[in-house]
N, C-alpha and C. Protein backbone atom coordinates (compact mmCIF):
# COMPACT_ATOMS: atom_id res chain seq x y z
N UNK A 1 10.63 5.63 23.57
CA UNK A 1 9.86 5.12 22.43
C UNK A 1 9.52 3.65 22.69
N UNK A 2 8.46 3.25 23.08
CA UNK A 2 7.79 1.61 22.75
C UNK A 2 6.45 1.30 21.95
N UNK A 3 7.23 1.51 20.85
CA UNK A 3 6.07 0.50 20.29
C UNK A 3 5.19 -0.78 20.00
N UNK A 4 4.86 -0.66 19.60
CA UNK A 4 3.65 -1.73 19.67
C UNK A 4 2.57 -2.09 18.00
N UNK A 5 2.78 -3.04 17.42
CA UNK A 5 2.04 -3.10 16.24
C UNK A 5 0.91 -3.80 16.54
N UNK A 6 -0.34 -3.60 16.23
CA UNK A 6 -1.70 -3.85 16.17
C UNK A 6 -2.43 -3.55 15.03
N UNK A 7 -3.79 -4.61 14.88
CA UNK A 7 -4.92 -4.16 14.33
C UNK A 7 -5.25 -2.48 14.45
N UNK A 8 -5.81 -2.11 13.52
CA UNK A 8 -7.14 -0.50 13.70
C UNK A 8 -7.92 -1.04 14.00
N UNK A 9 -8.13 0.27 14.87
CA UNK A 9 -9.50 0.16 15.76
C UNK A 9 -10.29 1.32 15.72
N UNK A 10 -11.61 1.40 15.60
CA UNK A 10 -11.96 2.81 15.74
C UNK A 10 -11.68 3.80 16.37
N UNK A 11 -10.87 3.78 16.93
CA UNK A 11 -10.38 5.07 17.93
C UNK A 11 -8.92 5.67 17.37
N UNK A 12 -8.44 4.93 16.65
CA UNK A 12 -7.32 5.23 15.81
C UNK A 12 -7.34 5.87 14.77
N UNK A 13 -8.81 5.57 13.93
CA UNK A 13 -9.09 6.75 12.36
C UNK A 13 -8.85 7.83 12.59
N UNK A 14 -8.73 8.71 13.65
CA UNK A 14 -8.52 10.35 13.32
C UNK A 14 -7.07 10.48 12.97
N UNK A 15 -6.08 9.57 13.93
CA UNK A 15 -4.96 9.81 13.89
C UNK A 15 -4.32 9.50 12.56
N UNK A 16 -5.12 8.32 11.96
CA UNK A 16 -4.45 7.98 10.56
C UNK A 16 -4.76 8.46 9.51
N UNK A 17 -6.13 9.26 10.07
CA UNK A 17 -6.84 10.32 8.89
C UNK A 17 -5.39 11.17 8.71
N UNK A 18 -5.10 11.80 9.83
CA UNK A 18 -4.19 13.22 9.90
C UNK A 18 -2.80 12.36 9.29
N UNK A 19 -1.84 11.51 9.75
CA UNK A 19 -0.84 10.97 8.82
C UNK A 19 -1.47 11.08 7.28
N UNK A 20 -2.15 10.46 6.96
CA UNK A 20 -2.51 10.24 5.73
C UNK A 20 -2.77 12.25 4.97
N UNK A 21 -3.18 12.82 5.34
CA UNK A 21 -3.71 14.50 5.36
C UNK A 21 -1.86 14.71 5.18
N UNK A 22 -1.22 14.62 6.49
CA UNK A 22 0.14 15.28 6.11
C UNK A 22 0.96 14.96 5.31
N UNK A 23 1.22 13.62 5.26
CA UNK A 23 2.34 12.42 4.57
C UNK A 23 1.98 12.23 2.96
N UNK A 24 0.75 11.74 2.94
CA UNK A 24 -0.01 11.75 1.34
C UNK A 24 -0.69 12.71 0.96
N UNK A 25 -1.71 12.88 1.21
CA UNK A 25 -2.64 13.84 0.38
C UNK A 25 -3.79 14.05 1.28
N UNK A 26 -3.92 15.59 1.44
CA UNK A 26 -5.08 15.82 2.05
C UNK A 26 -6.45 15.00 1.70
N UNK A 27 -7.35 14.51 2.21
CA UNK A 27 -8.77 13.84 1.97
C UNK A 27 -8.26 12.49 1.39
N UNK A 28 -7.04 11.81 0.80
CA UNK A 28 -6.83 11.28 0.58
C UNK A 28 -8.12 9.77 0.93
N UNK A 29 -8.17 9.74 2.17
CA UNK A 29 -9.04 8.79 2.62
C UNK A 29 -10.28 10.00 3.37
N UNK A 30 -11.40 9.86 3.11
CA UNK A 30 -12.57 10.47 4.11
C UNK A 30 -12.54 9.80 6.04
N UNK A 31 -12.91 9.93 6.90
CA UNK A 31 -12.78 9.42 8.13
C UNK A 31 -14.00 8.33 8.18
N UNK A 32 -14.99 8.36 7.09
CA UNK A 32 -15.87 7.11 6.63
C UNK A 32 -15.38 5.84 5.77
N UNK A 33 -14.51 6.62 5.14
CA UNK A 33 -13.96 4.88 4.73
C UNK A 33 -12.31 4.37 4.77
N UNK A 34 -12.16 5.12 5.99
CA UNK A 34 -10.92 4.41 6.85
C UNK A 34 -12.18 3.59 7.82
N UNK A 35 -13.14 4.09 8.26
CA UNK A 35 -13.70 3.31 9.39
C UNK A 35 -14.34 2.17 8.58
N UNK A 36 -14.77 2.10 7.58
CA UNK A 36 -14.85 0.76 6.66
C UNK A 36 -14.22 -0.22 6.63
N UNK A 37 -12.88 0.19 6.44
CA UNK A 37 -11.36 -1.01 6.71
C UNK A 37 -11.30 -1.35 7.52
N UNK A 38 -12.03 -1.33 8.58
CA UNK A 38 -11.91 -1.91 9.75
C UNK A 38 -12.56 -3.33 9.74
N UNK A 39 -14.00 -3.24 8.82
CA UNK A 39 -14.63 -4.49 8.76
C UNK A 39 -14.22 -5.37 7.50
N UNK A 40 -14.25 -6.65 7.97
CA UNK A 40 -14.49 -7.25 6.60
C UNK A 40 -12.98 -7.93 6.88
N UNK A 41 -12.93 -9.45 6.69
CA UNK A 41 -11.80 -10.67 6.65
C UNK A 41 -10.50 -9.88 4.98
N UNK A 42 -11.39 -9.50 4.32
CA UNK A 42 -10.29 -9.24 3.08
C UNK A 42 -9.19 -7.73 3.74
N UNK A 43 -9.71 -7.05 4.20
CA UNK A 43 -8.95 -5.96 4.79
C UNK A 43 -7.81 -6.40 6.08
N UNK A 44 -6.68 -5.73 5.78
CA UNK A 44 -5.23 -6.07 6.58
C UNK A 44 -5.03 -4.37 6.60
N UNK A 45 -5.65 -4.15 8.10
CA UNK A 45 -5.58 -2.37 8.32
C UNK A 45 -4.62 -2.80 9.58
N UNK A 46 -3.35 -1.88 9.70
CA UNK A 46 -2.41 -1.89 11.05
C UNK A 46 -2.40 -0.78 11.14
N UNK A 47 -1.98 -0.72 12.75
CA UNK A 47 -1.48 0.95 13.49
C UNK A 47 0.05 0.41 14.33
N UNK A 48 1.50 1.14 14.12
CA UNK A 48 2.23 0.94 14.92
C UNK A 48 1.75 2.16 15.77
N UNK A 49 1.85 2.33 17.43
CA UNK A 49 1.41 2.96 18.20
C UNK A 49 2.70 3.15 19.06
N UNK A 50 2.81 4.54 19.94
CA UNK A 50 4.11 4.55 20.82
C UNK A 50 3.44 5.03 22.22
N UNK A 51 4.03 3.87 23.17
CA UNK A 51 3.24 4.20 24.69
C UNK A 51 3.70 5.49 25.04
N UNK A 52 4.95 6.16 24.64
CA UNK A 52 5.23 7.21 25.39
C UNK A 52 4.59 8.47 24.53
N UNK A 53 3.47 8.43 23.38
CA UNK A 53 2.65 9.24 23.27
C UNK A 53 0.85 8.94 23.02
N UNK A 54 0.75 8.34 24.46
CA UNK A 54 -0.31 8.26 24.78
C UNK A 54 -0.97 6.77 23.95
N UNK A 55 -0.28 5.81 23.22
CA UNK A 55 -0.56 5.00 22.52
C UNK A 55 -1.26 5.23 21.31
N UNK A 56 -0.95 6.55 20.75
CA UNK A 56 -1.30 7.73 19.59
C UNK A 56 -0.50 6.59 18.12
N UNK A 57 -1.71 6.23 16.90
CA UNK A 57 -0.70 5.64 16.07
C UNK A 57 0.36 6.73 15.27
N UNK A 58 1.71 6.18 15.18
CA UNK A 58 2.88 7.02 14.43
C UNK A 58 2.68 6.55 12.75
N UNK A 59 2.02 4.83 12.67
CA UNK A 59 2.46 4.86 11.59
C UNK A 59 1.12 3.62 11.16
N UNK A 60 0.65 3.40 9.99
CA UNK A 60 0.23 2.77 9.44
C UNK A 60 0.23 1.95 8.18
N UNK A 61 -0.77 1.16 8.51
CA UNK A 61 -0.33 0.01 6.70
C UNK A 61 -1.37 -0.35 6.29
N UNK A 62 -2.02 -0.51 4.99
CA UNK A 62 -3.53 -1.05 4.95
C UNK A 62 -3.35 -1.60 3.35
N UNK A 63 -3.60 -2.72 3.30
CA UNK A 63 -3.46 -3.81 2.16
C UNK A 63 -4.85 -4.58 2.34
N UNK A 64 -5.18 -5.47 1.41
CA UNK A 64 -6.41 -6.18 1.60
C UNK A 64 -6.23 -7.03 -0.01
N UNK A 65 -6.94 -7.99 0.36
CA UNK A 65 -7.24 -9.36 -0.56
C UNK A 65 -8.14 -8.85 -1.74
N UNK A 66 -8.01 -9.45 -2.85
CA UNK A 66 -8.81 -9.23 -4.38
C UNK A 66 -8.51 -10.31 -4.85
N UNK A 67 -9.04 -9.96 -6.53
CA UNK A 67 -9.01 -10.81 -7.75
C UNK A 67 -7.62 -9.80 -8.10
N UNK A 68 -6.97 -10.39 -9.29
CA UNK A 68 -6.33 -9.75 -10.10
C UNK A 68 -6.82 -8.47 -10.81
N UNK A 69 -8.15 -9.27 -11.91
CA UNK A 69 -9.05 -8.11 -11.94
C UNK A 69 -9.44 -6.79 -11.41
N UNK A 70 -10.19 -7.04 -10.35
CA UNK A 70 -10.39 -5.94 -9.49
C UNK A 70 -9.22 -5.21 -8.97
N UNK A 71 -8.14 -5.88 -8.50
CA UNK A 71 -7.10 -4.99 -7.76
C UNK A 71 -6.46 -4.06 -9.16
N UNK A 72 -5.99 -4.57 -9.96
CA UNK A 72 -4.96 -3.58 -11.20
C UNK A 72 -5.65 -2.20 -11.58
N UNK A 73 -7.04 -1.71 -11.63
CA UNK A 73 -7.57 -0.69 -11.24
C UNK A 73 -7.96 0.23 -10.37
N UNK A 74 -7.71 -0.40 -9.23
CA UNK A 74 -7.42 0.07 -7.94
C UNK A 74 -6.12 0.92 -8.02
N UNK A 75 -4.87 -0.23 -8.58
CA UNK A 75 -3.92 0.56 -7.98
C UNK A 75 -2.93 1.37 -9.56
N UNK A 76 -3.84 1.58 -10.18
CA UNK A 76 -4.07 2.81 -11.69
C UNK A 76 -3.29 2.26 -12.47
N UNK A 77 -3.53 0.53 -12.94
CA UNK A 77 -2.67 -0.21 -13.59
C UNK A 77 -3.93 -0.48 -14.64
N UNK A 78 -3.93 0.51 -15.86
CA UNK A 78 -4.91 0.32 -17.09
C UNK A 78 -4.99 -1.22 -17.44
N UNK A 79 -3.54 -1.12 -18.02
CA UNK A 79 -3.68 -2.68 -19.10
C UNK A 79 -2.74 -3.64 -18.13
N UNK A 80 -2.56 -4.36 -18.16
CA UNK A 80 -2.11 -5.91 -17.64
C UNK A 80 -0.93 -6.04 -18.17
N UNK A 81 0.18 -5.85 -17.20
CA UNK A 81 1.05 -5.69 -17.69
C UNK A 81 1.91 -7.40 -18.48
N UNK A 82 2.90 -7.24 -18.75
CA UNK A 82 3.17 -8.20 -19.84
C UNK A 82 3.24 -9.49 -18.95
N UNK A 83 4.60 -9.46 -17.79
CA UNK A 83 4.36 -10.41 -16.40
C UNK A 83 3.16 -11.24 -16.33
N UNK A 84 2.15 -10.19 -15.99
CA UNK A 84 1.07 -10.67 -15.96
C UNK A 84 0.00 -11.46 -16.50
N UNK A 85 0.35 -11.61 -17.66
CA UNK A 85 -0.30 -12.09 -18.81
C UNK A 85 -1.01 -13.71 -18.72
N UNK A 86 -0.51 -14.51 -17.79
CA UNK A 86 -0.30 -16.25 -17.64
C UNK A 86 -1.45 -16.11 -16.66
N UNK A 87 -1.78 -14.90 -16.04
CA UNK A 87 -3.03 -15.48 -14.36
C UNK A 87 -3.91 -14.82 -15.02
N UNK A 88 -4.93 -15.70 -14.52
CA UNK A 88 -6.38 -15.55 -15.04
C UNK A 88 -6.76 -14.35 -13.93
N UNK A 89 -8.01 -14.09 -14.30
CA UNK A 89 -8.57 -12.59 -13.51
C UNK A 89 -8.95 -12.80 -12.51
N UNK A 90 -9.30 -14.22 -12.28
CA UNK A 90 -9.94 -14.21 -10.91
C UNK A 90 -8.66 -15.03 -9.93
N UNK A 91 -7.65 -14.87 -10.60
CA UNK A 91 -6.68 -14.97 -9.22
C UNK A 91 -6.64 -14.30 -8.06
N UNK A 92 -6.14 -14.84 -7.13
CA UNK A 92 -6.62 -14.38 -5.90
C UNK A 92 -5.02 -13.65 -5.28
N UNK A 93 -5.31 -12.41 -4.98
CA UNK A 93 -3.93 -11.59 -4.89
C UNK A 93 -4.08 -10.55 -3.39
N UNK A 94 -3.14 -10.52 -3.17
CA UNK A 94 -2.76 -9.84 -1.84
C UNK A 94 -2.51 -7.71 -2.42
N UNK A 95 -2.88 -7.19 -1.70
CA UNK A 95 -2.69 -5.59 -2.13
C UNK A 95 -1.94 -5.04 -1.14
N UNK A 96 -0.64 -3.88 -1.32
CA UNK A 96 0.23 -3.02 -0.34
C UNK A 96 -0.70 -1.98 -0.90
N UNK A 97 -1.57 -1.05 -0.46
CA UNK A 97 -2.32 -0.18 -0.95
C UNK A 97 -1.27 0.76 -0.59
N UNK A 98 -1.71 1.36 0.72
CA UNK A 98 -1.46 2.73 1.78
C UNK A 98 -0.73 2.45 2.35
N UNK A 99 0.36 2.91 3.21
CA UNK A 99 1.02 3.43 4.09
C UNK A 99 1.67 4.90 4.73
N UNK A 100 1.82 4.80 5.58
CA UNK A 100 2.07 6.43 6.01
C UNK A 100 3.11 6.43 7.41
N UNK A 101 4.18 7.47 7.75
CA UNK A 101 4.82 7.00 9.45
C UNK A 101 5.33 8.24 9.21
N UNK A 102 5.02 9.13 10.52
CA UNK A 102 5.71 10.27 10.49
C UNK A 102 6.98 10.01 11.18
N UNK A 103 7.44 11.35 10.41
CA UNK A 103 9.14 11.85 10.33
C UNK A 103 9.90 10.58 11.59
N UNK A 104 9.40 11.35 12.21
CA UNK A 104 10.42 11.17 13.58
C UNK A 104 10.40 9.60 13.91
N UNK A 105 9.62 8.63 12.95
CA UNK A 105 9.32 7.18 13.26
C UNK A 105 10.35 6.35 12.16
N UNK A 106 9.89 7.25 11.10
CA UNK A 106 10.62 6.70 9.91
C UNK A 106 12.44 6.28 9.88
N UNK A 107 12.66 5.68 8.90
CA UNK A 107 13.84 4.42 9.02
C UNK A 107 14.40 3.93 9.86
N UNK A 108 13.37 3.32 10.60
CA UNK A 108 12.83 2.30 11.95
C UNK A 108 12.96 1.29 11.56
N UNK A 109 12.42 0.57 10.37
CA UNK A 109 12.10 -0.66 9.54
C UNK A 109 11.14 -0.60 9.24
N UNK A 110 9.74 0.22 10.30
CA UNK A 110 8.42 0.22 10.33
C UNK A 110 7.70 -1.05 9.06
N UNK A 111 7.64 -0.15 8.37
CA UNK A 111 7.05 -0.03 6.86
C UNK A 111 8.11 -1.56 6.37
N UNK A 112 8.88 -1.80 6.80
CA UNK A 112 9.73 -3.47 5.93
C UNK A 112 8.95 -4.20 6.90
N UNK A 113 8.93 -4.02 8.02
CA UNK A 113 8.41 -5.13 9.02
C UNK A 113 6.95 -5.31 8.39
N UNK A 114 6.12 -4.41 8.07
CA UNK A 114 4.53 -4.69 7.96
C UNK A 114 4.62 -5.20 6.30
N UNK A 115 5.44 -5.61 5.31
CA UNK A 115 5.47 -5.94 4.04
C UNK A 115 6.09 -7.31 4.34
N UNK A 116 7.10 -7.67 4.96
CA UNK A 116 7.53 -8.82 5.42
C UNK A 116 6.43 -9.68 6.18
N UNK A 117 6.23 -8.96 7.68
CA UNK A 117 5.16 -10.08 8.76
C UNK A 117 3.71 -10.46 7.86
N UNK A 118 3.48 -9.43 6.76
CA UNK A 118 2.21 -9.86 5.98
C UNK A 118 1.74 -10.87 4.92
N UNK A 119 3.05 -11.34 4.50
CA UNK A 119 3.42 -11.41 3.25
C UNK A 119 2.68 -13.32 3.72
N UNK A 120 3.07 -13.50 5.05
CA UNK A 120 2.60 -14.90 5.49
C UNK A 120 1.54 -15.23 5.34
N UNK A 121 0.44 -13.99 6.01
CA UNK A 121 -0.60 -13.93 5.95
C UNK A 121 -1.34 -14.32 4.95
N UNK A 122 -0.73 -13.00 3.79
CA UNK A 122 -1.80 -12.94 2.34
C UNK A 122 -1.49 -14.55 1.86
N UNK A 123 -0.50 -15.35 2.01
CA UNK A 123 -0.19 -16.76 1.31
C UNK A 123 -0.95 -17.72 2.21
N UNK A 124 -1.29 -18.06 3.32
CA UNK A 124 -2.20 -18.71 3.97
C UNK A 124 -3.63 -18.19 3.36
N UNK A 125 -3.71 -16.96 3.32
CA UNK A 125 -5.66 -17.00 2.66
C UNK A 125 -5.28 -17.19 1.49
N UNK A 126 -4.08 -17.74 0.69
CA UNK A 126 -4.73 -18.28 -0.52
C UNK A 126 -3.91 -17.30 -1.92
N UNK A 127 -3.61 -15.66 -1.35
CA UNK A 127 -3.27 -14.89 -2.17
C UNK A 127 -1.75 -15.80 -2.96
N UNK A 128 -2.19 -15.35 -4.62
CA UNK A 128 -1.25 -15.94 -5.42
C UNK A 128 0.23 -14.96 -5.70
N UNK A 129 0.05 -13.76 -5.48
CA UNK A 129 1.18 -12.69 -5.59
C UNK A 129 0.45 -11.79 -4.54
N UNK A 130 1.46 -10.76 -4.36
CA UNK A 130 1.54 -9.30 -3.70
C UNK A 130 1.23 -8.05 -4.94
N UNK A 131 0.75 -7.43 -4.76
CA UNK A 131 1.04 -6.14 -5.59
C UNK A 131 0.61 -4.90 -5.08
N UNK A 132 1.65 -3.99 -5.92
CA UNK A 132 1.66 -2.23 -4.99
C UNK A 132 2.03 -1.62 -5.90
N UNK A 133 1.48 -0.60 -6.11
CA UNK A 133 1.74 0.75 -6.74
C UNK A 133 2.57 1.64 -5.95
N UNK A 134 3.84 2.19 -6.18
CA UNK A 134 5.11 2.89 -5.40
C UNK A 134 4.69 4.13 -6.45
N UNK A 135 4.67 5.34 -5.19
CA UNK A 135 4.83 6.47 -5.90
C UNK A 135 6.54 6.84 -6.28
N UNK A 136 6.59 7.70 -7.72
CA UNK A 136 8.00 8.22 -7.98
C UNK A 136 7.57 9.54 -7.98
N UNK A 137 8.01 9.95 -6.67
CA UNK A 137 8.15 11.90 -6.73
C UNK A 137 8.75 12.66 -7.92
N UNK A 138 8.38 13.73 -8.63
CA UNK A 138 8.75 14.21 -9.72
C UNK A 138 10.34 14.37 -10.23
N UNK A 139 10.81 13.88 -10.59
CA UNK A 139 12.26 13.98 -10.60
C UNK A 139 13.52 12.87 -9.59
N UNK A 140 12.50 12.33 -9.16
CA UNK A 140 13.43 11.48 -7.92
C UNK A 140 13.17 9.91 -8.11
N UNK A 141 13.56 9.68 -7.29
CA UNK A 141 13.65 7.71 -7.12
C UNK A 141 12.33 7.45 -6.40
N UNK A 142 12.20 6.15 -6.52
CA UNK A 142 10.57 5.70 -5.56
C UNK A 142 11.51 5.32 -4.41
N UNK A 143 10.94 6.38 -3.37
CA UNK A 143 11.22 6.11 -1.66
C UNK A 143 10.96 4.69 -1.54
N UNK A 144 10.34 3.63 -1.82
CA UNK A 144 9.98 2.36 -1.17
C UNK A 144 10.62 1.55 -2.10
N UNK A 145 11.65 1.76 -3.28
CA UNK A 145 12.40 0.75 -4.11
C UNK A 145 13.17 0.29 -3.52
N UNK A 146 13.96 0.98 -2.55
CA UNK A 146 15.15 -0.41 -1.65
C UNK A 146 13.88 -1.54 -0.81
N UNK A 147 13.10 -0.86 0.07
CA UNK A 147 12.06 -1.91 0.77
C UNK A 147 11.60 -2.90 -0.24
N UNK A 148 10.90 -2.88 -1.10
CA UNK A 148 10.03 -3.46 -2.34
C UNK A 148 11.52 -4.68 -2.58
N UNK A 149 12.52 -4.60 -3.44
CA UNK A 149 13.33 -4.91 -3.78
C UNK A 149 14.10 -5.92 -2.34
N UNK A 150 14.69 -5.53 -1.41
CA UNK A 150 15.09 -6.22 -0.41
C UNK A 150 13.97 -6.98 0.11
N UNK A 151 12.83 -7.30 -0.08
CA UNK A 151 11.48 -8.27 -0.06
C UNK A 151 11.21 -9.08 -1.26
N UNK A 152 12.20 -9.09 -2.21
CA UNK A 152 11.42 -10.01 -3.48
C UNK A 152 10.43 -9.48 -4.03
N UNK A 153 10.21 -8.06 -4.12
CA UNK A 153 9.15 -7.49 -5.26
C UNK A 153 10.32 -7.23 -6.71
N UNK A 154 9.13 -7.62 -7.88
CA UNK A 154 10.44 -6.80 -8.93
C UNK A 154 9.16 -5.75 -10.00
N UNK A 155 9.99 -4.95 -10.17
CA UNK A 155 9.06 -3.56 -10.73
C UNK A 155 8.58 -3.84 -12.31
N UNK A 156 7.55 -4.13 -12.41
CA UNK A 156 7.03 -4.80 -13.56
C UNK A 156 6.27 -3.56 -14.53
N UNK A 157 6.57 -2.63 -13.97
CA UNK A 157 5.30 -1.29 -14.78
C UNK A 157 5.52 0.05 -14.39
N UNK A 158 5.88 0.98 -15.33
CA UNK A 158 5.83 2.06 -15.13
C UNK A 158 4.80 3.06 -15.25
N UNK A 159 4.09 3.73 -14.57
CA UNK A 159 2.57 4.61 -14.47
C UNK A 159 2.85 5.90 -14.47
N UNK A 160 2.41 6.59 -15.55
CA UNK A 160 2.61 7.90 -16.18
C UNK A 160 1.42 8.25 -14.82
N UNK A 161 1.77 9.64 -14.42
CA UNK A 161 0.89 10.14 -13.61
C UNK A 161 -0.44 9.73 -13.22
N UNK A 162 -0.72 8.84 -12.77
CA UNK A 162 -1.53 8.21 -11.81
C UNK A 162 -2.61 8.72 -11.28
N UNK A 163 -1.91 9.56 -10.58
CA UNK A 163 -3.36 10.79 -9.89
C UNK A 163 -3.61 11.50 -10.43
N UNK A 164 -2.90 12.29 -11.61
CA UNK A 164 -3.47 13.36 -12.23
C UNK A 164 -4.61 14.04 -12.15
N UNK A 165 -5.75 13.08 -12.16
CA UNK A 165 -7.10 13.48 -12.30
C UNK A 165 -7.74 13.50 -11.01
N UNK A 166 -7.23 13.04 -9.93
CA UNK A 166 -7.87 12.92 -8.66
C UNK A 166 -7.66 14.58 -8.18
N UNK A 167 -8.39 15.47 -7.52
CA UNK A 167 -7.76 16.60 -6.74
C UNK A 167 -7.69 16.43 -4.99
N UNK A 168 -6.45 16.28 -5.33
CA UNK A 168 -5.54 16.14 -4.13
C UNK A 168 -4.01 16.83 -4.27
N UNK A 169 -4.25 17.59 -3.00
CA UNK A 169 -2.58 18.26 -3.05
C UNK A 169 -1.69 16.98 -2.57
N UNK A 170 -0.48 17.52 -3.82
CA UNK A 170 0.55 16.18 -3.31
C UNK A 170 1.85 17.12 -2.59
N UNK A 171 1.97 16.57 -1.82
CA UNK A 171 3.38 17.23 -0.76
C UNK A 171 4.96 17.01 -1.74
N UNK A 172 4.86 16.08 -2.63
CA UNK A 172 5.88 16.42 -3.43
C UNK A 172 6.17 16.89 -4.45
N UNK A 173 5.21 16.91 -5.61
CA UNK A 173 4.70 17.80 -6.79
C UNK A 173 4.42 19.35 -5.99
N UNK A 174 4.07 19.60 -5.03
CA UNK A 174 3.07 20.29 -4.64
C UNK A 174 2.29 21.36 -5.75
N UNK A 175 1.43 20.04 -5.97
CA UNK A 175 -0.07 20.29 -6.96
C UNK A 175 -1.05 19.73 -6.94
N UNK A 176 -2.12 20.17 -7.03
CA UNK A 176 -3.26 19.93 -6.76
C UNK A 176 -3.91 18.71 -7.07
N UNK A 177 -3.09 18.24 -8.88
CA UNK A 177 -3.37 17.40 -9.53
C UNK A 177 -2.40 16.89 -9.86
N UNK A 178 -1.84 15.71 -8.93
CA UNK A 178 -0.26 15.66 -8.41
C UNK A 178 0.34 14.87 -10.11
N UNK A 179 1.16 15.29 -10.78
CA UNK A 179 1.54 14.87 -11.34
C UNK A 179 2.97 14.10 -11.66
N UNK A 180 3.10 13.48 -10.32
CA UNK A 180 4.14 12.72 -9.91
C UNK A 180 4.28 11.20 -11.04
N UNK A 181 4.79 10.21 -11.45
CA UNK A 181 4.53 9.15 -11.94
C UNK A 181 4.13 8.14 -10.93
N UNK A 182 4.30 6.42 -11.20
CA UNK A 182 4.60 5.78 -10.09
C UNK A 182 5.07 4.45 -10.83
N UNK A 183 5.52 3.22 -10.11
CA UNK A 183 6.09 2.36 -10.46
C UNK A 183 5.23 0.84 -9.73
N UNK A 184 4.92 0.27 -10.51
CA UNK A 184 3.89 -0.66 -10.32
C UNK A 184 4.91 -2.07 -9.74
N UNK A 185 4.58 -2.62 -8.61
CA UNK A 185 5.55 -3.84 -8.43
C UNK A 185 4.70 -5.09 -7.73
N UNK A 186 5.47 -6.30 -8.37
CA UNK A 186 4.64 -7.72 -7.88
C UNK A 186 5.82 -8.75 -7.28
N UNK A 187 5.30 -9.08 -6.35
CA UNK A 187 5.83 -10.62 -6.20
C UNK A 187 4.75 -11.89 -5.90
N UNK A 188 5.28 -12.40 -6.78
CA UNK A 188 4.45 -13.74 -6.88
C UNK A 188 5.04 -15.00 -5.86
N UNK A 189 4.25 -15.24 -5.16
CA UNK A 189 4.18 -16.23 -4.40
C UNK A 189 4.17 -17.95 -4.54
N UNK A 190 3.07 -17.98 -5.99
CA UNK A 190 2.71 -19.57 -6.18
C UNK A 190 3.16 -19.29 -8.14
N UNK A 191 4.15 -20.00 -8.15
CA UNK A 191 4.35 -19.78 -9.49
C UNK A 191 3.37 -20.91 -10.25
N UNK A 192 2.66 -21.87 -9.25
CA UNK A 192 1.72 -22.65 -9.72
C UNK A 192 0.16 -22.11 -10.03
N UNK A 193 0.61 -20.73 -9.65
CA UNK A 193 -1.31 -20.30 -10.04
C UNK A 193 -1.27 -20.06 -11.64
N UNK A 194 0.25 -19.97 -12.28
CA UNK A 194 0.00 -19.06 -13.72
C UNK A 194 -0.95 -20.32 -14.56
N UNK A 195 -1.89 -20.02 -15.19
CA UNK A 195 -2.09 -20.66 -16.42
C UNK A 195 -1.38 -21.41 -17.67
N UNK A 196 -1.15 -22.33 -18.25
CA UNK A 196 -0.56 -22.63 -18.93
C UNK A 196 -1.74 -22.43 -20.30
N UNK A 197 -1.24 -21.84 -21.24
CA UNK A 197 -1.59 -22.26 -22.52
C UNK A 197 -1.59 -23.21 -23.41
């Protein structure tokens, strides 16, 4: 096993199409707008890759820059949660959208390393917090609450079924119209962006 973390590149979308197809949800992403994330300074698309299978990616991460505004509907956060209340809309915020790492890669660190090495990033362009929507499988714990938590995220929102309305089979509901919940989490970076009243 040697891996290797890098940028996406076009030659990598099929492979992250298919993680994304097995791990999340079939169609989840189309193979047209994974190749989108490729362009554009606000997008933070990675592939960890392993030389001893052909430099094939195992695992991926794809986050990207917003407003406050714009991102909390993205990631199926209706109202603003209470936390939130002090930053204006056009704060400038960092997103954990997607991730995906098959079986045989997983509790590697993978997925802590790409929330950690990023976290530098989104605060040099400026981003005032982090935020991610963590799925909670029906009946179970959110798989990414020890990661989230051992990084300084704290879980600010709970999201009644999320996807419901999207049709996509979910591998842990297994339903069409996954009716899993999820758990909304932030860490704030510049406690100087909040607004004062």
């Amino acid at each position: 096993m040697k891996l290797e973390i890098r940028k996406a590149e076009a030659r990598d979308v099929p492979e992250v199409k298919r993680l994304i197809d097995e791990y999340i949800a079939a169609d989840y992403y189309s193979l047209e707008e994974l190749g989108e994330l490729l362009h554009g300074d606000q997008h933070l698309f990675y592939v960890v890759t392993d030389a001893d299978r052909d430099d094939k990616p195992v695992s991926f991460f794809y986050g990207f820059l917003s407003t406050l505004d714009e991102a909390l509907p993205l990631l199926h956060v209706s109202e603003r949660p209470e936390g939130l209340k002090d930053y204006a809309g056009d704060t400038l915020v960092g997103v954990y959208k997607t991730a995906s790492t098959e079986t045989a890669y997983q509790k590697l660190g993978i997925c802590s390393s790409f929330i950690r090495d990023l976290e530098p990033v989104l605060r040099e362009r400026g981003a005032k917090m982090i935020l991610a929507t963590a799925l909670r499988p029906l009946g179970r714990e959110v798989p990414m609450r020890h990661i989230f938590r051992d990084n300084g995220f704290d879980a600010i929102a709970e999201i009644h079924q999320p996807w419901v309305d999207m049709f996509l089979y979910c591998p842990y509901c297994k339903r069409n119209h996954c009716i899993c919940d999820a758990v909304f989490y932030v860490k704030k970076l510049d406690e100087e962006a909040r607004i004062h009243a």
